[in-house]
C-alpha atoms as a PDB file:
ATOM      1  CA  UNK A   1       0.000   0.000   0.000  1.00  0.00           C
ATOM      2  CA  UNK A   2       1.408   3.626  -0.725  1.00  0.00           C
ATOM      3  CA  UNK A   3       1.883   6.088   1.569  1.00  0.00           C
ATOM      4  CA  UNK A   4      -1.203   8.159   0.616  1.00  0.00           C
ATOM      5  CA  UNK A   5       0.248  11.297   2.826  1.00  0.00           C
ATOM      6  CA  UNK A   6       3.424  11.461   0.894  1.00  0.00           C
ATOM      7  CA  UNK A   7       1.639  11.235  -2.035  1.00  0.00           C
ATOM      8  CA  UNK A   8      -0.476  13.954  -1.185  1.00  0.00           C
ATOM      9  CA  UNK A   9       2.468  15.887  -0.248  1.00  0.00           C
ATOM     10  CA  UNK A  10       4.548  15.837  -3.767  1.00  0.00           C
ATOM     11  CA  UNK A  11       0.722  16.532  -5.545  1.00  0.00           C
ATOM     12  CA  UNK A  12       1.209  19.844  -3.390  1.00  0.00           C
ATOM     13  CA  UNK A  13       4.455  20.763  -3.741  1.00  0.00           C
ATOM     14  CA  UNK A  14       4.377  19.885  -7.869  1.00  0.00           C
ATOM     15  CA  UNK A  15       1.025  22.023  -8.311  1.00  0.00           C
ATOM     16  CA  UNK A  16       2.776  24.977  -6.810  1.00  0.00           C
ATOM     17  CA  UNK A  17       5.975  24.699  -7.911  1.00  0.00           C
ATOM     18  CA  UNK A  18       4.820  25.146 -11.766  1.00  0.00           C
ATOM     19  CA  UNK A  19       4.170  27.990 -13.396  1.00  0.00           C
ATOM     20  CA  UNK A  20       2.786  27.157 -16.607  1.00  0.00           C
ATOM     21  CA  UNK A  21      -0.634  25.948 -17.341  1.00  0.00           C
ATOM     22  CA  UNK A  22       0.126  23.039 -19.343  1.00  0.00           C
ATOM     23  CA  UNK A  23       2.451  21.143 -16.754  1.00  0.00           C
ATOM     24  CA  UNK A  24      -0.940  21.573 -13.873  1.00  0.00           C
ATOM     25  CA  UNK A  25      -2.948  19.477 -16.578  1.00  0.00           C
ATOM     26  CA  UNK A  26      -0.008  16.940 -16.781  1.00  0.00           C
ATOM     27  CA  UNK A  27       0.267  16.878 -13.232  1.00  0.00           C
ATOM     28  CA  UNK A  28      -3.536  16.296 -12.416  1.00  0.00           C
ATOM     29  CA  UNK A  29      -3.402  13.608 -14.572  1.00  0.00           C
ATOM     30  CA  UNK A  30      -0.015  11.888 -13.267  1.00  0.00           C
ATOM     31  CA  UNK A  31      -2.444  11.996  -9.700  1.00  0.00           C
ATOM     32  CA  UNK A  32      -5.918  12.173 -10.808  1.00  0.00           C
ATOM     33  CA  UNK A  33      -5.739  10.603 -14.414  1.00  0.00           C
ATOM     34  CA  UNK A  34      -7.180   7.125 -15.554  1.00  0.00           C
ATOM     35  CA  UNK A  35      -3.948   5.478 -15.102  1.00  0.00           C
ATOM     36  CA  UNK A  36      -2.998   8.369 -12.455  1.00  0.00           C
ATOM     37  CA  UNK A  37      -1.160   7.388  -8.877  1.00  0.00           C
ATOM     38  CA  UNK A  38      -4.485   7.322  -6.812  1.00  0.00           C
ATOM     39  CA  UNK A  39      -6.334   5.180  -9.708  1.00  0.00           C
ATOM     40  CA  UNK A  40      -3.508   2.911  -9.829  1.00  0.00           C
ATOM     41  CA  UNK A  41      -3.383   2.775  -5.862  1.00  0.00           C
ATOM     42  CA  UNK A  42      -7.272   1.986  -5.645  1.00  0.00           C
ATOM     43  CA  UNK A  43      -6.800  -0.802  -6.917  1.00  0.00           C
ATOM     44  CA  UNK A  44      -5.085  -2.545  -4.015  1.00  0.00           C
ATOM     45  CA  UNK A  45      -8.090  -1.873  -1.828  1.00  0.00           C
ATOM     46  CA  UNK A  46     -10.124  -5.142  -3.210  1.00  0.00           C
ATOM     47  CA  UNK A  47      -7.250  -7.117  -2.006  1.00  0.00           C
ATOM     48  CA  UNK A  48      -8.411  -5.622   1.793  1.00  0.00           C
ATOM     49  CA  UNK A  49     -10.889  -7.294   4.337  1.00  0.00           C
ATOM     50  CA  UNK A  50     -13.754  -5.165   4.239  1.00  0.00           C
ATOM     51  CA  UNK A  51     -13.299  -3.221   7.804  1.00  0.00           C
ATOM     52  CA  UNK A  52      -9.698  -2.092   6.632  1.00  0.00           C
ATOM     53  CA  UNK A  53     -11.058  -1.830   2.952  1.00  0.00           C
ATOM     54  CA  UNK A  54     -13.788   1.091   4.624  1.00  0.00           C
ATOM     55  CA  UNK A  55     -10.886   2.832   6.447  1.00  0.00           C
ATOM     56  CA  UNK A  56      -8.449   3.139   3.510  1.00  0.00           C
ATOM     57  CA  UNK A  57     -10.967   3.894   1.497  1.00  0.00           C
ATOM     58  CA  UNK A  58     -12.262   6.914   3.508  1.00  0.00           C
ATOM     59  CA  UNK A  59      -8.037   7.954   4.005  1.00  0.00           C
ATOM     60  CA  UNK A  60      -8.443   7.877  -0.094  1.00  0.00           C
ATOM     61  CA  UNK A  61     -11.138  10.261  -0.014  1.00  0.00           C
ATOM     62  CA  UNK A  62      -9.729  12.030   2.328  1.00  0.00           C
ATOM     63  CA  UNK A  63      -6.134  11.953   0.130  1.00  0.00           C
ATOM     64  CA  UNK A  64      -8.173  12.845  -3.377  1.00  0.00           C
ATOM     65  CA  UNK A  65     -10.264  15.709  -1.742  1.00  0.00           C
ATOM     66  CA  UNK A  66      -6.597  17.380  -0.498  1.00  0.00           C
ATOM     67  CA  UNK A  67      -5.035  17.264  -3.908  1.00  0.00           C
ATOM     68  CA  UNK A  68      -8.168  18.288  -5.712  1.00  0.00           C
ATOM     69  CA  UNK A  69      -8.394  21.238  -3.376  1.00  0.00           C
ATOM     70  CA  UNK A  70      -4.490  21.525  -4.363  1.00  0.00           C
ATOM     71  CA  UNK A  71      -4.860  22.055  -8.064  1.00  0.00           C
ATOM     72  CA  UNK A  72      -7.904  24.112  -7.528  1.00  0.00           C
ATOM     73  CA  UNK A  73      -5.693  26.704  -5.710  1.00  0.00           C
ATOM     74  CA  UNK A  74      -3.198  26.213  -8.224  1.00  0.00           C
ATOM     75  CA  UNK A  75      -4.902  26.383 -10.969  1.00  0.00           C
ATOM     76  CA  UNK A  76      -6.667  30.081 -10.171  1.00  0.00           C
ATOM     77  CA  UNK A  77      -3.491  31.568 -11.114  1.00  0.00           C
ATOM     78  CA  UNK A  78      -3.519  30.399 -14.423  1.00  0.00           C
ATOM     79  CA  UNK A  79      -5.850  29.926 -17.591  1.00  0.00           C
ATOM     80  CA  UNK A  80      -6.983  26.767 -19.141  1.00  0.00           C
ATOM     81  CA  UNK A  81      -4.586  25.189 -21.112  1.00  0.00           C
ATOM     82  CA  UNK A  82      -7.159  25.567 -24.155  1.00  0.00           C
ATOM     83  CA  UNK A  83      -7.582  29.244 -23.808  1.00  0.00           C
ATOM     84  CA  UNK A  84      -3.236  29.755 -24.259  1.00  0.00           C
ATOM     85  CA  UNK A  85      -3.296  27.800 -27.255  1.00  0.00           C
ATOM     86  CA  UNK A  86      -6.346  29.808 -28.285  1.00  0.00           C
ATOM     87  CA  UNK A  87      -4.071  33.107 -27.885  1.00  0.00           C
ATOM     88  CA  UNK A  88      -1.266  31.890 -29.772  1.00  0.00           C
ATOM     89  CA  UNK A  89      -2.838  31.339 -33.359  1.00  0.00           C
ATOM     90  CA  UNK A  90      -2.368  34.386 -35.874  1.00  0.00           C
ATOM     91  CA  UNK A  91      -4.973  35.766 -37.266  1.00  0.00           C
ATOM     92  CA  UNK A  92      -4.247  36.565 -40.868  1.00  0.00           C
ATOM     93  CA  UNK A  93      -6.687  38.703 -42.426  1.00  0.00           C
END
């Protein structure tokens, strides 16, 4: 099992310490994605007896809630990746 308050605590430190838009959404998903560290981690919990299943599974929550709150506070400081690209195209008239 991983060490879900570690993990929390590089999500943190790698959501603030970028400053470009982009990295965030590669970041959320190296965390948060399909194949992300907390996805990949869930997985262990079927191999749990239920009781200790219901307690990591709350300390997931718990885990998922803090680094969502994370990239929320991160991400205020910078537009959606879609909306830089957006900026960048010439317009040729």
């Amino acid at each position: 099992m991983i060490d879900l308050d570690k993990v929390v605590s590089r999500a943190i430190a790698e959501f603030s310490g970028t400053n470009d838009a982009n990295d965030l959404e590669h970041i959320k998903a190296r965390y948060l994605g399909k194949s992300g560290v907390l996805s990949e981690a869930r997985k262990d919990l079927a191999k749990l007896a239920p009781d200790e299943r219901r307690d990591v599974g709350a300390r997931f929550n718990q885990a998922k809630d803090k680094i969502e709150a994370a990239l929320a506070a991160a991400a205020r400081h910078w537009p959606p990746p879609s909306s830089i690209r957006g900026s960048r195209k010439r317009r040729w008239m």
